[in-house]
N, C-alpha and C. Protein backbone atom coordinates (compact mmCIF):
# COMPACT_ATOMS: atom_id res chain seq x y z
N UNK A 1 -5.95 16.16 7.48
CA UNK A 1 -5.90 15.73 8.86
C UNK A 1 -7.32 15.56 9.42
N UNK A 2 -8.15 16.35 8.69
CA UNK A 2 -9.61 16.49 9.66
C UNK A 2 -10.14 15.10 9.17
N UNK A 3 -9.83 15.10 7.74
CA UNK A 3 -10.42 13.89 7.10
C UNK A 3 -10.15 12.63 7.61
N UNK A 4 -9.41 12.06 8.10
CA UNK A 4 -8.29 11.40 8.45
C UNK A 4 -9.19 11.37 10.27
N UNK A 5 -9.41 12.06 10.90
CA UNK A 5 -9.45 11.77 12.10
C UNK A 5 -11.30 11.74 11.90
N UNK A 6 -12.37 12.38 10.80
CA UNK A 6 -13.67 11.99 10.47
C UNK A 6 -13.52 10.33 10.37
N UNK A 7 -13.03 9.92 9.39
CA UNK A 7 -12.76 8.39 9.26
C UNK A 7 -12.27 7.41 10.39
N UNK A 8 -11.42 7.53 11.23
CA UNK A 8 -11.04 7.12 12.65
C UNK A 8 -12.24 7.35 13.17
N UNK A 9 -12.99 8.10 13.37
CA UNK A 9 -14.42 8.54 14.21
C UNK A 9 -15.52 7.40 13.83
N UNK A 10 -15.52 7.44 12.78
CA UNK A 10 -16.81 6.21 11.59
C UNK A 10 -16.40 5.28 12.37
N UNK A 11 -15.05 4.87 11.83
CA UNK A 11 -15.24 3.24 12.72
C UNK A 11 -15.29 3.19 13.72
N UNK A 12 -15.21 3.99 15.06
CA UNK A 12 -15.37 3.99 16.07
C UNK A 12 -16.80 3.89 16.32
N UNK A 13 -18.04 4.84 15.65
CA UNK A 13 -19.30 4.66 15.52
C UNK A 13 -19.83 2.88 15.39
N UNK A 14 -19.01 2.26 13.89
CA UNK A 14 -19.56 1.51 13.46
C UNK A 14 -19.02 0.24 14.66
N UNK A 15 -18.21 0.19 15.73
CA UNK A 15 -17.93 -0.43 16.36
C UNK A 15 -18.72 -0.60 17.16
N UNK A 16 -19.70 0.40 17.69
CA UNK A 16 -20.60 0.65 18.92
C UNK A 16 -21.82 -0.03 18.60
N UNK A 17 -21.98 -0.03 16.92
CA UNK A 17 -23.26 -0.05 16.70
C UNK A 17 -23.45 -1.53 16.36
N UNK A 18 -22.27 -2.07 15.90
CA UNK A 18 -22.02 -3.64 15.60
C UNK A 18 -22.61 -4.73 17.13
N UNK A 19 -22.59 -4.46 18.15
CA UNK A 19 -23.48 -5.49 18.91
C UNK A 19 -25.41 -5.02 18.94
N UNK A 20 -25.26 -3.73 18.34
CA UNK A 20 -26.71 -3.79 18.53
C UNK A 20 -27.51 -4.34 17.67
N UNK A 21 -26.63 -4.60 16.20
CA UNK A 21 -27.20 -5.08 15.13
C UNK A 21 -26.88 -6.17 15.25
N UNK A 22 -26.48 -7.24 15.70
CA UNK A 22 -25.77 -8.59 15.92
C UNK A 22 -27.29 -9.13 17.02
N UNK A 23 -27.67 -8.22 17.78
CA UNK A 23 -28.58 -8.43 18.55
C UNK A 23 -29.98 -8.32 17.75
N UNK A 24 -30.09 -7.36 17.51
CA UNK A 24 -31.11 -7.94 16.46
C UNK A 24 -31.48 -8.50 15.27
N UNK A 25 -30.39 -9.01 15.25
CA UNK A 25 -30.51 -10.13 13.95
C UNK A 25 -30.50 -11.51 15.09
N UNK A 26 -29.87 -11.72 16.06
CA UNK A 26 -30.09 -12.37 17.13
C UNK A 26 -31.41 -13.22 17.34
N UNK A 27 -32.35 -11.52 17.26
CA UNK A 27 -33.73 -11.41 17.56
C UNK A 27 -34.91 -11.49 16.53
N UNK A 28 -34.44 -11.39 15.14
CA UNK A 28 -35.46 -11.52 14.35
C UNK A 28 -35.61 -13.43 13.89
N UNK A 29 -37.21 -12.54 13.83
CA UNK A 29 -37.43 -14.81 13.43
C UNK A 29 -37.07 -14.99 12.54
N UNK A 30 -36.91 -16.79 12.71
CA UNK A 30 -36.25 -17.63 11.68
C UNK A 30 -37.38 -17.37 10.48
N UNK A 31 -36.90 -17.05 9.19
CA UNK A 31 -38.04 -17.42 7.93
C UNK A 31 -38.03 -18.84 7.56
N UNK A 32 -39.23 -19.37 7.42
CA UNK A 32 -38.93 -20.12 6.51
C UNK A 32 -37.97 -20.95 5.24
N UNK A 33 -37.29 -22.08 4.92
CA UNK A 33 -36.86 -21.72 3.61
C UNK A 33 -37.46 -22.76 2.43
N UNK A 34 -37.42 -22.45 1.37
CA UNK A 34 -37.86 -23.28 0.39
C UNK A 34 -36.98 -23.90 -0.35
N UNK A 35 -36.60 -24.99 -0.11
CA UNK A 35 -35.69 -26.26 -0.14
C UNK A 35 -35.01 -26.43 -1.60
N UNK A 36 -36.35 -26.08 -2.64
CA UNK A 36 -36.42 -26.51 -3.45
C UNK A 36 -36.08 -24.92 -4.55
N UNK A 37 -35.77 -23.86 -4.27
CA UNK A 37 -34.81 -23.11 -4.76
C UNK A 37 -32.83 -22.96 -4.24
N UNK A 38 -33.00 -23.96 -3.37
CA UNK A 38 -31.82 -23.53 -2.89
C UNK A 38 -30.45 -24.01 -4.10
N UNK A 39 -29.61 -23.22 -4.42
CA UNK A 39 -28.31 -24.53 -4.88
C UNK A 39 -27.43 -24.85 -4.08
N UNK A 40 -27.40 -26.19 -4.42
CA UNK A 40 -26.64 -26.92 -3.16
C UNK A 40 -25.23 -27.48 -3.95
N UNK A 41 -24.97 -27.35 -4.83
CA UNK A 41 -23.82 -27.51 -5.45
C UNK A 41 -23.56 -27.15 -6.88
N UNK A 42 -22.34 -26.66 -7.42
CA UNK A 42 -21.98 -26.11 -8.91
C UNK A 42 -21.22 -26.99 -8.94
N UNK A 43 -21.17 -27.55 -10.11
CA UNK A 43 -20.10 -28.54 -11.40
C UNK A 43 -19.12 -26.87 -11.34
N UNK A 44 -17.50 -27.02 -11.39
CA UNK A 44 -16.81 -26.80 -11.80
C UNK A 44 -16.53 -26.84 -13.32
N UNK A 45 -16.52 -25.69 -13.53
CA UNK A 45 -16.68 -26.26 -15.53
C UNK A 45 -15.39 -24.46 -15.82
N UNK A 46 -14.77 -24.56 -16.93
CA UNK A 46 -14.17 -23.17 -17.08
C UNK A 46 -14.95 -22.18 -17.10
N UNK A 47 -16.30 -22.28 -17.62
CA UNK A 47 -17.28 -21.20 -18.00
C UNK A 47 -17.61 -20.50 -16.41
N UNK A 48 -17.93 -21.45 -15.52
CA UNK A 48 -18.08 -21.39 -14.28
C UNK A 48 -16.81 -20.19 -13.53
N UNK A 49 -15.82 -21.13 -13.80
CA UNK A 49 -14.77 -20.25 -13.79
C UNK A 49 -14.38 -18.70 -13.96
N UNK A 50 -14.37 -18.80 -15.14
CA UNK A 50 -14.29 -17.74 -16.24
C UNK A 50 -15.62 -16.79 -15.25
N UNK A 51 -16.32 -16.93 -15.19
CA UNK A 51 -17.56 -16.12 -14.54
C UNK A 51 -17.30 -15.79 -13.36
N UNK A 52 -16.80 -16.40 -12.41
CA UNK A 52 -16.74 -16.06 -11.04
C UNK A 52 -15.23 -15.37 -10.79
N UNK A 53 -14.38 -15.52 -11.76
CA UNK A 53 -13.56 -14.31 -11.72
C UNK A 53 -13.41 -13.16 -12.40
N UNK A 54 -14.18 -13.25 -13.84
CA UNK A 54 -14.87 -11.49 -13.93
C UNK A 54 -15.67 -11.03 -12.82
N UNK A 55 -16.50 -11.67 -12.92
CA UNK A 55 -17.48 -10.87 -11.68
C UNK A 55 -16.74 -10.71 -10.63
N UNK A 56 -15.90 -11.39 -9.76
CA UNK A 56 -14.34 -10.58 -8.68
C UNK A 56 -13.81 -9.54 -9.16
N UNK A 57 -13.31 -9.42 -10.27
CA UNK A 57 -12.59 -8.86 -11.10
C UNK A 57 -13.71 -7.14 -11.17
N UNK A 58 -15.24 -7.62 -11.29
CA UNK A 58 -15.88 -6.41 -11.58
C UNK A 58 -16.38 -5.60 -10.54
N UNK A 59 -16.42 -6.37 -9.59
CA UNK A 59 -16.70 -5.95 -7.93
C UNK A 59 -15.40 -5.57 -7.46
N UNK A 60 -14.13 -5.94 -7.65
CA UNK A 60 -12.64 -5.31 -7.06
C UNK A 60 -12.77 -3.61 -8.18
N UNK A 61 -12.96 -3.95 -9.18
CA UNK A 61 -13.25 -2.13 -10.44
C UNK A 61 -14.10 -1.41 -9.64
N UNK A 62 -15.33 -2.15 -9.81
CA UNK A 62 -16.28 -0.80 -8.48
C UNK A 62 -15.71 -0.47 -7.48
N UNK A 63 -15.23 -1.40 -6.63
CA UNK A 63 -14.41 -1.02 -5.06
C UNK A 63 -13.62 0.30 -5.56
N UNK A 64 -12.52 -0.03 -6.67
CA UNK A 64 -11.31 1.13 -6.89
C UNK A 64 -11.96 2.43 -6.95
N UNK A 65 -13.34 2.43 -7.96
CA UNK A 65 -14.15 3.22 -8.61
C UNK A 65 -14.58 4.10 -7.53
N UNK A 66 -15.23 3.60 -6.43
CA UNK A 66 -15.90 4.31 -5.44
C UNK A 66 -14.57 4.97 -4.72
N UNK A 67 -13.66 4.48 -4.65
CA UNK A 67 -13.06 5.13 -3.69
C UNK A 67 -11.64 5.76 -4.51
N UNK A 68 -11.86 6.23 -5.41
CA UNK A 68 -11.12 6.88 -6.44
C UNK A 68 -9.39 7.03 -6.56
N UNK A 69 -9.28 5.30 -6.51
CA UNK A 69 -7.80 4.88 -6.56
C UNK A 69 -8.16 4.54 -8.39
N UNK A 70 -9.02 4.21 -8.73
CA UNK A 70 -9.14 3.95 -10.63
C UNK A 70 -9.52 4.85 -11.33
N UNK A 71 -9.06 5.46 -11.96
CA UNK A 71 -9.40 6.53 -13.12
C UNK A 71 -10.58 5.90 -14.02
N UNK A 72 -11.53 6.85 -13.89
CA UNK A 72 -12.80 6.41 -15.47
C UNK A 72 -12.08 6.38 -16.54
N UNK A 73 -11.97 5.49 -17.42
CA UNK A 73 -11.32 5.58 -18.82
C UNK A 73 -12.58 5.97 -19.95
């Protein structure tokens, strides 16, 4: 129960604190960008594929991981 009403509390924190950081990102200057690293488009290819849903796939495992709905095998 305590746990449970600690966690209700967090987001209540992180609610308060969400316009102050909105504000200063608001407020920090524009950088520069360099044009010529940016990618501006991926070819669809399976490999492409295949990659961007392990890596979902490996970032949804950490998520479980941290919050100990997945057992370490």
């Amino acid at each position: 129960m305590l746990h449970n009403y600690a966690r209700d509390r967090q987001h209540h924190k992180d609610d308060l604190l969400l316009p102050e950081v909105d504000a200063e990102l608001a407020d920090a200057p524009i950088e520069p960008v360099d044009d010529a690293n940016l990618i501006t488009s991926v070819q669809v290819t399976a490999e492409w594929n295949s990659f961007r849903d392990q890596h979902a796939n490996d970032m949804f495992d950490e998520y479980l991981l941290r919050h100990g709905e997945l057992e370490m095998e």
